[in-house]
PDB file of N, CA and C in Angstrom:
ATOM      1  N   UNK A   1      -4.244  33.589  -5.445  1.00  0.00           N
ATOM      2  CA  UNK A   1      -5.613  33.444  -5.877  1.00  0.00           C
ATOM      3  C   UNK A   1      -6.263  34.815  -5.806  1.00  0.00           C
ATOM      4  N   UNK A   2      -7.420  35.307  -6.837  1.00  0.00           N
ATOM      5  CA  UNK A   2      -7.165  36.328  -7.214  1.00  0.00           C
ATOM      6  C   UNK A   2      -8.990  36.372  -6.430  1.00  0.00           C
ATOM      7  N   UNK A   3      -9.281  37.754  -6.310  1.00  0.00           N
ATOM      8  CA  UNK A   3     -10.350  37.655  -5.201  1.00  0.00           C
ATOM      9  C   UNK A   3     -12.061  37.421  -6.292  1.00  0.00           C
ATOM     10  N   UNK A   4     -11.592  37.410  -7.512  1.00  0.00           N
ATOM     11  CA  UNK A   4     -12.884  36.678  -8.009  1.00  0.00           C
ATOM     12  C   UNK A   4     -12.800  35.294  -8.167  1.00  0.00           C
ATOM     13  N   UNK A   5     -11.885  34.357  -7.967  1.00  0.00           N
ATOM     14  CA  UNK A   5     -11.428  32.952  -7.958  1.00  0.00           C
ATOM     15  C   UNK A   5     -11.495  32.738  -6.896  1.00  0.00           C
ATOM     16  N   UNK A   6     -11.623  33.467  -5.561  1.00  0.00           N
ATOM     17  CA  UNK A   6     -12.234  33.387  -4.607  1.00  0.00           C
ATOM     18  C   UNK A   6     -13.513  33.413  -4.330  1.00  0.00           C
ATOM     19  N   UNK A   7     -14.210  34.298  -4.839  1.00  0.00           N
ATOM     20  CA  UNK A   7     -15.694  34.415  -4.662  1.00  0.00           C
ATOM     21  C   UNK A   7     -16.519  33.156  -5.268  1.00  0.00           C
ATOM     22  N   UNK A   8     -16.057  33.418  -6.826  1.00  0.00           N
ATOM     23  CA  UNK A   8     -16.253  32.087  -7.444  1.00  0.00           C
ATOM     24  C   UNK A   8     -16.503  30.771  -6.641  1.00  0.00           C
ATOM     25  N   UNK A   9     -15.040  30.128  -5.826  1.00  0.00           N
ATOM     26  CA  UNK A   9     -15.335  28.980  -5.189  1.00  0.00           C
ATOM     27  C   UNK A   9     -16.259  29.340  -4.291  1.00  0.00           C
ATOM     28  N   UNK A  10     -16.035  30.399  -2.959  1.00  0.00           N
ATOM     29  CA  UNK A  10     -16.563  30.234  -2.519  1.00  0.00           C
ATOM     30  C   UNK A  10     -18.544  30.500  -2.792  1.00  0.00           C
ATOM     31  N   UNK A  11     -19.063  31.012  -4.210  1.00  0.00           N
ATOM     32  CA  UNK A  11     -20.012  30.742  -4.532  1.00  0.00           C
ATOM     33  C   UNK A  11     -20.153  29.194  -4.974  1.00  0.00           C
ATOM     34  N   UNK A  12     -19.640  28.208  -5.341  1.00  0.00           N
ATOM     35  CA  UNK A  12     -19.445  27.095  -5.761  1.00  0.00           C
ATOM     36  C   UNK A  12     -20.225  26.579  -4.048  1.00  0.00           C
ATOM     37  N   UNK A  13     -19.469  26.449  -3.341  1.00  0.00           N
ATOM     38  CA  UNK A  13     -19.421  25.807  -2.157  1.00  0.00           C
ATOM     39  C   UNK A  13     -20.342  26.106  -1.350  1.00  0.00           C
ATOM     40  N   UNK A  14     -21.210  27.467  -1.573  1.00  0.00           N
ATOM     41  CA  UNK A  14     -22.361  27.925  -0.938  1.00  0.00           C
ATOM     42  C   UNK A  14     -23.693  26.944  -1.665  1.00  0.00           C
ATOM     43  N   UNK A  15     -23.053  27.050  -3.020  1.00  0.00           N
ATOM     44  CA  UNK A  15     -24.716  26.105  -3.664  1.00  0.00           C
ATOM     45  C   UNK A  15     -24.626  24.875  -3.391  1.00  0.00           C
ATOM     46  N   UNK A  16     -23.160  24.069  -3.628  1.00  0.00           N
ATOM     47  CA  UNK A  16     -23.399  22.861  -2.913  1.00  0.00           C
ATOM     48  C   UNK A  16     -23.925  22.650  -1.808  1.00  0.00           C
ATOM     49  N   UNK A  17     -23.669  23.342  -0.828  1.00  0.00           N
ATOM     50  CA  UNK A  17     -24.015  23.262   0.554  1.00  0.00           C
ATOM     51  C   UNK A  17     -25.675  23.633   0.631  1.00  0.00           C
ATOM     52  N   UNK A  18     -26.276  24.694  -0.476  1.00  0.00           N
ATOM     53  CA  UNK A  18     -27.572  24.886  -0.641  1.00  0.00           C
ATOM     54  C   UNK A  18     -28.173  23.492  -0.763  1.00  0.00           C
ATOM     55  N   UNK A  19     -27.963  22.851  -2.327  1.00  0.00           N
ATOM     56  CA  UNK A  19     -28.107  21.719  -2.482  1.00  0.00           C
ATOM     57  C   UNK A  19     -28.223  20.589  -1.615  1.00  0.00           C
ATOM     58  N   UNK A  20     -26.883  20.151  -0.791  1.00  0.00           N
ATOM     59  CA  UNK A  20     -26.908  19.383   0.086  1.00  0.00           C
ATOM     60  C   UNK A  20     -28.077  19.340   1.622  1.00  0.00           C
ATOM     61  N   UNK A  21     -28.349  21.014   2.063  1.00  0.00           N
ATOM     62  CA  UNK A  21     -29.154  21.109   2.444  1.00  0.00           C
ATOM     63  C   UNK A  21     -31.053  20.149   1.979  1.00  0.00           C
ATOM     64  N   UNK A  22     -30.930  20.987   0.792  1.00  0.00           N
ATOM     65  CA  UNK A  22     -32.302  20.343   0.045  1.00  0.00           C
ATOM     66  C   UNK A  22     -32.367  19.333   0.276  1.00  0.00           C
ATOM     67  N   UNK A  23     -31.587  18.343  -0.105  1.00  0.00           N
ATOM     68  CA  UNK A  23     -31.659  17.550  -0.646  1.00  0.00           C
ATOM     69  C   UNK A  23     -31.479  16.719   1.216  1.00  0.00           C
ATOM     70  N   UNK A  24     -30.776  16.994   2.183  1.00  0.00           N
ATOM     71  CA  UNK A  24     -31.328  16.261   3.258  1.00  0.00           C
ATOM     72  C   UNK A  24     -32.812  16.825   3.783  1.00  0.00           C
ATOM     73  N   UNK A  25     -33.508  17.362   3.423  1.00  0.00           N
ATOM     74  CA  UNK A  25     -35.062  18.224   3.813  1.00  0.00           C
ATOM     75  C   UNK A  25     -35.721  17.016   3.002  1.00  0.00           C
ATOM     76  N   UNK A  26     -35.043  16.802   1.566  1.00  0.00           N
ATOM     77  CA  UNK A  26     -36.157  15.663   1.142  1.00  0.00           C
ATOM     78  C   UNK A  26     -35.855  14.195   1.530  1.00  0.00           C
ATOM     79  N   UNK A  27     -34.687  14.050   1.963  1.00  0.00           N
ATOM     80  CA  UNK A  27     -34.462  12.789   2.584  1.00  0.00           C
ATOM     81  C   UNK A  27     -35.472  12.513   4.145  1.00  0.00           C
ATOM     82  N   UNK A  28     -35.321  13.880   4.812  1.00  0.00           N
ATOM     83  CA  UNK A  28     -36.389  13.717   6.385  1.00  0.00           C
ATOM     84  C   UNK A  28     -37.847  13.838   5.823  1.00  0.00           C
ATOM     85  N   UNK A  29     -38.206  14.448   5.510  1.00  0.00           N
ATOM     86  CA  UNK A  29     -39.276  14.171   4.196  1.00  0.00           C
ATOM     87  C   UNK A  29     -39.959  13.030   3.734  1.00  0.00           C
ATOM     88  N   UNK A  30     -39.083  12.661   3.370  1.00  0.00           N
ATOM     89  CA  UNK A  30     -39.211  10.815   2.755  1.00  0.00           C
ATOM     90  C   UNK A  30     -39.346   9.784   3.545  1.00  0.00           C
ATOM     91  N   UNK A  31     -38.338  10.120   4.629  1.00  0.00           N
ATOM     92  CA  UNK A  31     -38.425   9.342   6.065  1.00  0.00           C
ATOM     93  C   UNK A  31     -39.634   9.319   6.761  1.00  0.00           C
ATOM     94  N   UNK A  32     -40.063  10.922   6.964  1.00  0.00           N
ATOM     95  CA  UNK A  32     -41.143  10.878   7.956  1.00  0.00           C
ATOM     96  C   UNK A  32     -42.638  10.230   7.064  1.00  0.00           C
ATOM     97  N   UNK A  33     -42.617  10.567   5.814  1.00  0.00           N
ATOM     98  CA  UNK A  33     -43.536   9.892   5.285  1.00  0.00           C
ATOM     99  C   UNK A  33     -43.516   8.060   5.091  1.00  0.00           C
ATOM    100  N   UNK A  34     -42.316   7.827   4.791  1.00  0.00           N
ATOM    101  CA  UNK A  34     -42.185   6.339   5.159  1.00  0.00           C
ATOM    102  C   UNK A  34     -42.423   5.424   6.386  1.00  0.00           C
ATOM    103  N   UNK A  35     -42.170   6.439   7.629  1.00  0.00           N
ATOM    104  CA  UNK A  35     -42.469   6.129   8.658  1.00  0.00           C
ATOM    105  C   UNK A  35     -43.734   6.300   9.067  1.00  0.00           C
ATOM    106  N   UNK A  36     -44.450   7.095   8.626  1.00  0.00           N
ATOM    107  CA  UNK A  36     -45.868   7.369   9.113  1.00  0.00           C
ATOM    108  C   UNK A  36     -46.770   5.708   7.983  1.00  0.00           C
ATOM    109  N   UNK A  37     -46.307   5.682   6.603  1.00  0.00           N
ATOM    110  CA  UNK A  37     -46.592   4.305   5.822  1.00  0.00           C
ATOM    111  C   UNK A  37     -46.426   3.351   7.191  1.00  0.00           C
ATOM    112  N   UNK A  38     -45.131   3.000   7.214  1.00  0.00           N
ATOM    113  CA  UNK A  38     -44.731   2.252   7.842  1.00  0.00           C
ATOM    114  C   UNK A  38     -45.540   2.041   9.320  1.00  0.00           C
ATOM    115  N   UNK A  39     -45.709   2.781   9.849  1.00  0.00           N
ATOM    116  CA  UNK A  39     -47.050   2.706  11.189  1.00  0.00           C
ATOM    117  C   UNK A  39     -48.116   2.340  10.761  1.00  0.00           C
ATOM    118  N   UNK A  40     -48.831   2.827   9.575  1.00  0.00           N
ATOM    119  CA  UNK A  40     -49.952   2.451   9.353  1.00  0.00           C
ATOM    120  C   UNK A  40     -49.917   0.909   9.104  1.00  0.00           C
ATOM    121  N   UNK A  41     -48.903   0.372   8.216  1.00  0.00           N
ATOM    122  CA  UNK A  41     -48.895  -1.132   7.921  1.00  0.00           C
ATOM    123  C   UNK A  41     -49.146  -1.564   9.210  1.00  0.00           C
ATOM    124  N   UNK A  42     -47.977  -1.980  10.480  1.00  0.00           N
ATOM    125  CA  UNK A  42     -47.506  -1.613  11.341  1.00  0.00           C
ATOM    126  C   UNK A  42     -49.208  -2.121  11.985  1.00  0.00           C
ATOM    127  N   UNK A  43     -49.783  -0.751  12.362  1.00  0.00           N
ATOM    128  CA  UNK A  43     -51.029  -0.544  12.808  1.00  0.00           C
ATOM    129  C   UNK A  43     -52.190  -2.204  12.580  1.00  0.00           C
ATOM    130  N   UNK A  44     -52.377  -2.082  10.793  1.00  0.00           N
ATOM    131  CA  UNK A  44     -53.455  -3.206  10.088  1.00  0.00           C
ATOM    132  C   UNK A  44     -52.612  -4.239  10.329  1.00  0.00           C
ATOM    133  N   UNK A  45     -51.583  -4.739  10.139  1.00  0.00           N
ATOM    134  CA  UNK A  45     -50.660  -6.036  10.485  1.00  0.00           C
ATOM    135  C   UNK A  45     -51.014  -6.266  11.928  1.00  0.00           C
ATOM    136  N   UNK A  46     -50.497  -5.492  13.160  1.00  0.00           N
ATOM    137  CA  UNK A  46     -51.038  -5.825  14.531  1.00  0.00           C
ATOM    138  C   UNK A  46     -52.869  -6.400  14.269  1.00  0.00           C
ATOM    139  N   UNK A  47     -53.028  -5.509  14.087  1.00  0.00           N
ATOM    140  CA  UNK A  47     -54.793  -5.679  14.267  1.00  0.00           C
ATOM    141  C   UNK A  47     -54.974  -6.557  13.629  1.00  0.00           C
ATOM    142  N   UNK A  48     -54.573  -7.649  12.212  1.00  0.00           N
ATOM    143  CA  UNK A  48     -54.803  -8.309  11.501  1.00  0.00           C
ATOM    144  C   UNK A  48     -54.175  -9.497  12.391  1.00  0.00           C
ATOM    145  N   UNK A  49     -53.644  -9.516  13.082  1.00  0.00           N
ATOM    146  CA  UNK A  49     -52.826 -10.859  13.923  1.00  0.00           C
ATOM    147  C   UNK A  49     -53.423 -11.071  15.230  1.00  0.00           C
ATOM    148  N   UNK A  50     -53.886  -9.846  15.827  1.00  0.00           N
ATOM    149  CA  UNK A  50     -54.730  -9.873  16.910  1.00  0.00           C
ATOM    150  C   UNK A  50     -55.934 -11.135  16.549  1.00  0.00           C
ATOM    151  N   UNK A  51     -56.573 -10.430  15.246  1.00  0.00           N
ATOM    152  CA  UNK A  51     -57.936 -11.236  14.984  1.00  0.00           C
ATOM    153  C   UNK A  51     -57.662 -12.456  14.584  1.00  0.00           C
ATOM    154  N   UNK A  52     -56.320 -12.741  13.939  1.00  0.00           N
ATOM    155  CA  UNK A  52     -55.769 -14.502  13.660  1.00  0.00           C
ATOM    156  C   UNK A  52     -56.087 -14.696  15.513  1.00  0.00           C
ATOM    157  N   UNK A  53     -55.391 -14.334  16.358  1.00  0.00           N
ATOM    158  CA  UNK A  53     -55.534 -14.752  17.610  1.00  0.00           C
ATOM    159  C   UNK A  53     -56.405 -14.991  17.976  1.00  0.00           C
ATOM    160  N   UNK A  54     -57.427 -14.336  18.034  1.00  0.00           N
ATOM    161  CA  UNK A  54     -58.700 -14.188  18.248  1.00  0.00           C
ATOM    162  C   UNK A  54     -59.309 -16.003  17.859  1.00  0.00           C
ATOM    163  N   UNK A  55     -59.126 -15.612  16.156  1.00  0.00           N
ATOM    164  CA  UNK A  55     -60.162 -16.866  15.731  1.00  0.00           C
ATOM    165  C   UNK A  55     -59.359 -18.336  16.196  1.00  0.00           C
ATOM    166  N   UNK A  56     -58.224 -18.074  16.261  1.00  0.00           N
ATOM    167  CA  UNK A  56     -57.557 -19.307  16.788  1.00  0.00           C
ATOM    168  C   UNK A  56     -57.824 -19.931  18.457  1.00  0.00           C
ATOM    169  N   UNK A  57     -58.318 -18.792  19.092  1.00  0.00           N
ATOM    170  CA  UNK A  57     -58.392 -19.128  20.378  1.00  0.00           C
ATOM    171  C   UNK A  57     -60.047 -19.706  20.212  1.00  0.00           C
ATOM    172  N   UNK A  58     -61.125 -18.969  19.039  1.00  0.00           N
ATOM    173  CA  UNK A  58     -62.255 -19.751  19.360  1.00  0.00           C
ATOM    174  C   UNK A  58     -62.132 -20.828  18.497  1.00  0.00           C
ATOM    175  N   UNK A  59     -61.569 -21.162  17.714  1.00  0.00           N
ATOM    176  CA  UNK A  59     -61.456 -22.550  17.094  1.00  0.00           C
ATOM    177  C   UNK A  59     -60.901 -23.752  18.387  1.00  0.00           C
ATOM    178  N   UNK A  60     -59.779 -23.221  19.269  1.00  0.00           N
ATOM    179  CA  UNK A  60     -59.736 -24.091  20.573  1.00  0.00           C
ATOM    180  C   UNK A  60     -60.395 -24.308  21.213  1.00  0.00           C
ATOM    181  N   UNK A  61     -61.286 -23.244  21.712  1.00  0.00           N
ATOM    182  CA  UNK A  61     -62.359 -23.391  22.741  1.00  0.00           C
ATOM    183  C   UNK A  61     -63.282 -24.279  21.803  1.00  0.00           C
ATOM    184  N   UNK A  62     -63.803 -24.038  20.489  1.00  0.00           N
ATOM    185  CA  UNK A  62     -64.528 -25.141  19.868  1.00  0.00           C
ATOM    186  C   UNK A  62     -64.047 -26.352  19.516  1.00  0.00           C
ATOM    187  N   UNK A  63     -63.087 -26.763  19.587  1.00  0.00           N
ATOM    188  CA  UNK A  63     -62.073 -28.041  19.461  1.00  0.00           C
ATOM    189  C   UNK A  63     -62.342 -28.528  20.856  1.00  0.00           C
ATOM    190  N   UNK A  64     -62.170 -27.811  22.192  1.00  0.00           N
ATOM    191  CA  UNK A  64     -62.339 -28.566  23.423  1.00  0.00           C
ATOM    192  C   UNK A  64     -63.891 -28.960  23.414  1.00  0.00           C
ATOM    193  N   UNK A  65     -64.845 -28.406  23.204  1.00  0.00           N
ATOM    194  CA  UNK A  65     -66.040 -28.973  23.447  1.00  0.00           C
ATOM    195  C   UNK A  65     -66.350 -29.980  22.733  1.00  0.00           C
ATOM    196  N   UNK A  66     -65.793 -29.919  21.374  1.00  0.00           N
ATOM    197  CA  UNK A  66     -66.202 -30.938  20.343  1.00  0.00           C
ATOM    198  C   UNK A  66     -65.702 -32.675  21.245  1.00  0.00           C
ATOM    199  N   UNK A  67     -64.509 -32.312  21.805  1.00  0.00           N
ATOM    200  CA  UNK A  67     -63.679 -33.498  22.151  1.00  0.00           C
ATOM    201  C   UNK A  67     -64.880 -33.940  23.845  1.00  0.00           C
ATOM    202  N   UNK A  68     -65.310 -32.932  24.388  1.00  0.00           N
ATOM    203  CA  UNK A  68     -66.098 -33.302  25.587  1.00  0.00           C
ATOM    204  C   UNK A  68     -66.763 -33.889  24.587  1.00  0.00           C
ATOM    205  N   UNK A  69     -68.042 -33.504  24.023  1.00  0.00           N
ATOM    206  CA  UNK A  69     -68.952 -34.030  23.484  1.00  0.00           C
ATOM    207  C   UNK A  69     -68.778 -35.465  22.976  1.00  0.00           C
ATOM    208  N   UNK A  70     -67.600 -35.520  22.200  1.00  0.00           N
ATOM    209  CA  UNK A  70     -67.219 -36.766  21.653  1.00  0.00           C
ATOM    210  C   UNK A  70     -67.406 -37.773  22.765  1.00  0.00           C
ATOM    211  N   UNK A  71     -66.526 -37.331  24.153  1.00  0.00           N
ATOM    212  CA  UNK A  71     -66.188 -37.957  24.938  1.00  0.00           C
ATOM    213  C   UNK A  71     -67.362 -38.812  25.289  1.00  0.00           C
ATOM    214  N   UNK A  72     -68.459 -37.800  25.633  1.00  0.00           N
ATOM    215  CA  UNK A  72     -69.726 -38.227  26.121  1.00  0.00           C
ATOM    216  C   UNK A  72     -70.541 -39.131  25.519  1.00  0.00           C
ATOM    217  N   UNK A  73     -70.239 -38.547  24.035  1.00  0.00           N
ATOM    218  CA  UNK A  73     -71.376 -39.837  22.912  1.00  0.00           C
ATOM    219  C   UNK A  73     -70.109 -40.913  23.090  1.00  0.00           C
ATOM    220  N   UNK A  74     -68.931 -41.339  23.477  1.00  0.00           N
ATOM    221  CA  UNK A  74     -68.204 -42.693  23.854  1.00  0.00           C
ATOM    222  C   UNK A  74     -68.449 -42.973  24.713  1.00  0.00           C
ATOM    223  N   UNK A  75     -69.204 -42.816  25.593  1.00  0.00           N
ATOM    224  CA  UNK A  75     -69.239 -43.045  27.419  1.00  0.00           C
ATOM    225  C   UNK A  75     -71.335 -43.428  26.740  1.00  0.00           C
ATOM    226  N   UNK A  76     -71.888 -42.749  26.161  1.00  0.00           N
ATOM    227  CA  UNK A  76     -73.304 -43.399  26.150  1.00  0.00           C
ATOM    228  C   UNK A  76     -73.068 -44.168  24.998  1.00  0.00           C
ATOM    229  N   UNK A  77     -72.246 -44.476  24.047  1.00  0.00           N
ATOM    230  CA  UNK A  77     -72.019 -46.021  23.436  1.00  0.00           C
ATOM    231  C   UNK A  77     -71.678 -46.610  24.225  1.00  0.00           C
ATOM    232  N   UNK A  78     -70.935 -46.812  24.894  1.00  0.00           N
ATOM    233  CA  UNK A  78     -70.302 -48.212  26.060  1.00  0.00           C
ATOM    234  C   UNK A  78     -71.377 -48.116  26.788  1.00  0.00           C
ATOM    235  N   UNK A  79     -72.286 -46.937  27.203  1.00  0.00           N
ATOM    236  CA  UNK A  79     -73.499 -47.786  27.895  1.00  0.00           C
ATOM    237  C   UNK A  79     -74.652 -48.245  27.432  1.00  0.00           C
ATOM    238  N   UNK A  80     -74.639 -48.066  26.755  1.00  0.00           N
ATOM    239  CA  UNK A  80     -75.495 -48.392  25.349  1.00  0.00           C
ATOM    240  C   UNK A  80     -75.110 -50.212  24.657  1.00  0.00           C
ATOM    241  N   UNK A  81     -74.232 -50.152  24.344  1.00  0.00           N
ATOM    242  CA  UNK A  81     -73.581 -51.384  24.264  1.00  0.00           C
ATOM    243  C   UNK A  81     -73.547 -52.611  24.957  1.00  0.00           C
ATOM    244  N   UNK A  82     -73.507 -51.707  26.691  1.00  0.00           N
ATOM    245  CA  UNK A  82     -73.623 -53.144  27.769  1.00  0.00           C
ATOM    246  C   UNK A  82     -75.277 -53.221  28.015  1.00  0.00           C
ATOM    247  N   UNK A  83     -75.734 -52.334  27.700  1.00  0.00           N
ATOM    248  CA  UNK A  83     -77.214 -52.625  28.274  1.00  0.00           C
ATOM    249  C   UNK A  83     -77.707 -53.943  26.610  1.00  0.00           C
ATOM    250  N   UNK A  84     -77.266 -53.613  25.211  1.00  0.00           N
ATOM    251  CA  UNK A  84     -77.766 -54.046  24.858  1.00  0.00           C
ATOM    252  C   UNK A  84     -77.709 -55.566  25.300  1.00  0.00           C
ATOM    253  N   UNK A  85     -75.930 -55.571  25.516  1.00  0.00           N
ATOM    254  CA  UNK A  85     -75.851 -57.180  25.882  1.00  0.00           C
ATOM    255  C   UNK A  85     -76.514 -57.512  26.934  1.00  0.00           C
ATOM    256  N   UNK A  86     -76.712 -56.817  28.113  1.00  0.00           N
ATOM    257  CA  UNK A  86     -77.707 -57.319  29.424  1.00  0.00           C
ATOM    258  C   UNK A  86     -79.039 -57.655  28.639  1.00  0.00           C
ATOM    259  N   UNK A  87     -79.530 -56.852  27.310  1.00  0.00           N
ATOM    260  CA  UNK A  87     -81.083 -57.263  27.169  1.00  0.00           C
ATOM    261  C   UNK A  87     -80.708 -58.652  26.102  1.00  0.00           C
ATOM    262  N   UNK A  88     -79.454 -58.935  25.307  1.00  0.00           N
ATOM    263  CA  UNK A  88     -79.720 -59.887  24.722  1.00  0.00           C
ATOM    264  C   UNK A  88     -79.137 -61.343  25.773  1.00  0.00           C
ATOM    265  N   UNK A  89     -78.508 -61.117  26.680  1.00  0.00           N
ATOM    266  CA  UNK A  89     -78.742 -62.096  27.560  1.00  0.00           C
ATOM    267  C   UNK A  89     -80.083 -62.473  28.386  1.00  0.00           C
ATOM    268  N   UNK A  90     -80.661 -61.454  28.683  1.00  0.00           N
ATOM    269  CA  UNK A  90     -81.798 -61.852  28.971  1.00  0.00           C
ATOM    270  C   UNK A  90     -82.948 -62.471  28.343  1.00  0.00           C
ATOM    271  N   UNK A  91     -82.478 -61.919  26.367  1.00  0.00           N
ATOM    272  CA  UNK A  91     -83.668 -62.706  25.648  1.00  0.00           C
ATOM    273  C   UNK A  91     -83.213 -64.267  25.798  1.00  0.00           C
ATOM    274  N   UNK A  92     -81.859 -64.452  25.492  1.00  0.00           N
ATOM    275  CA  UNK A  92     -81.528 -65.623  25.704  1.00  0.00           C
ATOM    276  C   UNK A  92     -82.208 -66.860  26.764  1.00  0.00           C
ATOM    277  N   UNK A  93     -82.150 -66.085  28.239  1.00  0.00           N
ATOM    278  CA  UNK A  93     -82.308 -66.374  28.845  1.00  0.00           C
ATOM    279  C   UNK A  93     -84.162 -67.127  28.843  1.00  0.00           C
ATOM    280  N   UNK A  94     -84.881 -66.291  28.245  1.00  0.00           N
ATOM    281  CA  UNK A  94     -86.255 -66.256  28.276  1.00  0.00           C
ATOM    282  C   UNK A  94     -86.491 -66.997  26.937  1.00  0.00           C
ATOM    283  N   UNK A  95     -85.854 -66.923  26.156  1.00  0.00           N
ATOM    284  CA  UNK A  95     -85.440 -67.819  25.002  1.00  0.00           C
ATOM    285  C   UNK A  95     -85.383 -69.454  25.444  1.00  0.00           C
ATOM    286  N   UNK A  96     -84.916 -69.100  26.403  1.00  0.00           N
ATOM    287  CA  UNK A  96     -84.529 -71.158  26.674  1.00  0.00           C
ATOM    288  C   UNK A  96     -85.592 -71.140  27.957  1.00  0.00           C
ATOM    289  N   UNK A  97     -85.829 -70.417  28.414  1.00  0.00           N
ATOM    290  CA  UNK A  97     -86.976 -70.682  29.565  1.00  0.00           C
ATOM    291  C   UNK A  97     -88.371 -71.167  28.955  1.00  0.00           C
ATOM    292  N   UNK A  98     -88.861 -70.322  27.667  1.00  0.00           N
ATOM    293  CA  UNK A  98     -89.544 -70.663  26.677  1.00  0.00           C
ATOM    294  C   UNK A  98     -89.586 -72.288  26.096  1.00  0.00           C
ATOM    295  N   UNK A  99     -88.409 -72.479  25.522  1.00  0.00           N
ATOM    296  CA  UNK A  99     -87.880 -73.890  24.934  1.00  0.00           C
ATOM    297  C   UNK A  99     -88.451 -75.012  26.128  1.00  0.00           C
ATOM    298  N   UNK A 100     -87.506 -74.434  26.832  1.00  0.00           N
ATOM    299  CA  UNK A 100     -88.088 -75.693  27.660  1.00  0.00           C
ATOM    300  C   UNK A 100     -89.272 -76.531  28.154  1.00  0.00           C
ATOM    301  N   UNK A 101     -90.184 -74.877  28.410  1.00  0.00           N
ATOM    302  CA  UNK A 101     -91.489 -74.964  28.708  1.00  0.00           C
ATOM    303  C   UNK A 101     -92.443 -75.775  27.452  1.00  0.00           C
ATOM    304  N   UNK A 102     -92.003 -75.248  26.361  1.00  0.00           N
ATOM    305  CA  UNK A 102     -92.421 -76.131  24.920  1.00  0.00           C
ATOM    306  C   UNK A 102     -92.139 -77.290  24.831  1.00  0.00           C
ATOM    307  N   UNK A 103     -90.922 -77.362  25.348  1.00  0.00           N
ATOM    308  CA  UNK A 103     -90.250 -79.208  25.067  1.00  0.00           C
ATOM    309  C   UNK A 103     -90.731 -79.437  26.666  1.00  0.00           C
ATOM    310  N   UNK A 104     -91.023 -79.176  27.525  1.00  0.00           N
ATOM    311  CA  UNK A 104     -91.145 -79.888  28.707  1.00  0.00           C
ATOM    312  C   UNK A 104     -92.782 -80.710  28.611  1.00  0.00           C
ATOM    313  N   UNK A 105     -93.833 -79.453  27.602  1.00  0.00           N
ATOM    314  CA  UNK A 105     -94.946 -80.507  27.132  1.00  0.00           C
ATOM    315  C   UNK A 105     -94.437 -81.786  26.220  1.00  0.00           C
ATOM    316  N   UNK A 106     -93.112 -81.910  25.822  1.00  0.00           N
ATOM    317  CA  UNK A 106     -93.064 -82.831  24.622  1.00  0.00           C
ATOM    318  C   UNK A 106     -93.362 -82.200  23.593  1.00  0.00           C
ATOM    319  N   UNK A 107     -92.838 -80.863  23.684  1.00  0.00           N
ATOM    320  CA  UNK A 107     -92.556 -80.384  21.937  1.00  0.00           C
ATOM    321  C   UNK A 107     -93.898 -80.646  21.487  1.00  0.00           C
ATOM    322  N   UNK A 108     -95.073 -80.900  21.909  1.00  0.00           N
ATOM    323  CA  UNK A 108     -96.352 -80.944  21.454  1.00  0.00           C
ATOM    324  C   UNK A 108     -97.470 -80.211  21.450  1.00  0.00           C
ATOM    325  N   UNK A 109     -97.839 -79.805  20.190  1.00  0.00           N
ATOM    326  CA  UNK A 109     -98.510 -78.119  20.766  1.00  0.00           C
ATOM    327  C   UNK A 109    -100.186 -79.302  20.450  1.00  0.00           C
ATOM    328  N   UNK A 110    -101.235 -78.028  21.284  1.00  0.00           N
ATOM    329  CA  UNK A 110    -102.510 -79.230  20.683  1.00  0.00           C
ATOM    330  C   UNK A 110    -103.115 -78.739  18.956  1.00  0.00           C
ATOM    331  N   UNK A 111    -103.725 -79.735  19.195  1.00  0.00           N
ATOM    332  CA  UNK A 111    -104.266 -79.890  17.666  1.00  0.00           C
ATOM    333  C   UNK A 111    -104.674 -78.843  17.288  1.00  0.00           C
ATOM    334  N   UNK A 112    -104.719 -78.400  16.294  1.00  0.00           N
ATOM    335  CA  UNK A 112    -105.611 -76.851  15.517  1.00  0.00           C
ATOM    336  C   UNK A 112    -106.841 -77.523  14.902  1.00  0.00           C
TER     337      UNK A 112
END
């Protein structure tokens, strides 16, 4: 091999290797910019799931009160309910205490 068929390759093999250089500079390049993308998503995705958390935890806390509350307007219907029956037993009661007192004159009211 003759010493310009030498130089030759070995100019061949210097530009590839130039090349190959470059060309990994734009690959770390590409990376570090993808990666810095990639954090930022990264970044708004966290923070965007935080605040799902967020509203999900006050939708619970407002789900538990709703269910107290409920609880409570069921607890003043059932008392609500027995008092009415205590007052309609009692009309009953005053109902026929009435009757009687009417029928005990003989169902006879006086003349108008």
């Amino acid at each position: 091999m003759s010493n310009e068929e030498m130089n030759k390759r070995m100019e061949f093999i210097v530009e590839h290797q130039a090349k190959f250089a470059a060309e990994i500079e734009i690959m770390r390049e590409t990376q570090v910019a993808e990666s810095k993308l990639w954090n930022e998503r990264y970044d708004r995705l966290s923070s965007a799931l935080m605040g799902v958390v967020d509203i999900v935890g006050s939708l619970t806390r407002a789900q538990m009160r709703s269910g107290e509350r409920v609880s409570l307007l069921e607890e003043s219907f059932t008392r609500l309910a027995q008092a009415q029956a205590r007052t309609e037993e009692s009309l009953k009661i005053l109902i026929n205490v009435v009757q009687r007192h009417i029928h005990g004159n003989g169902g006879a009211e006086s003349p108008a």
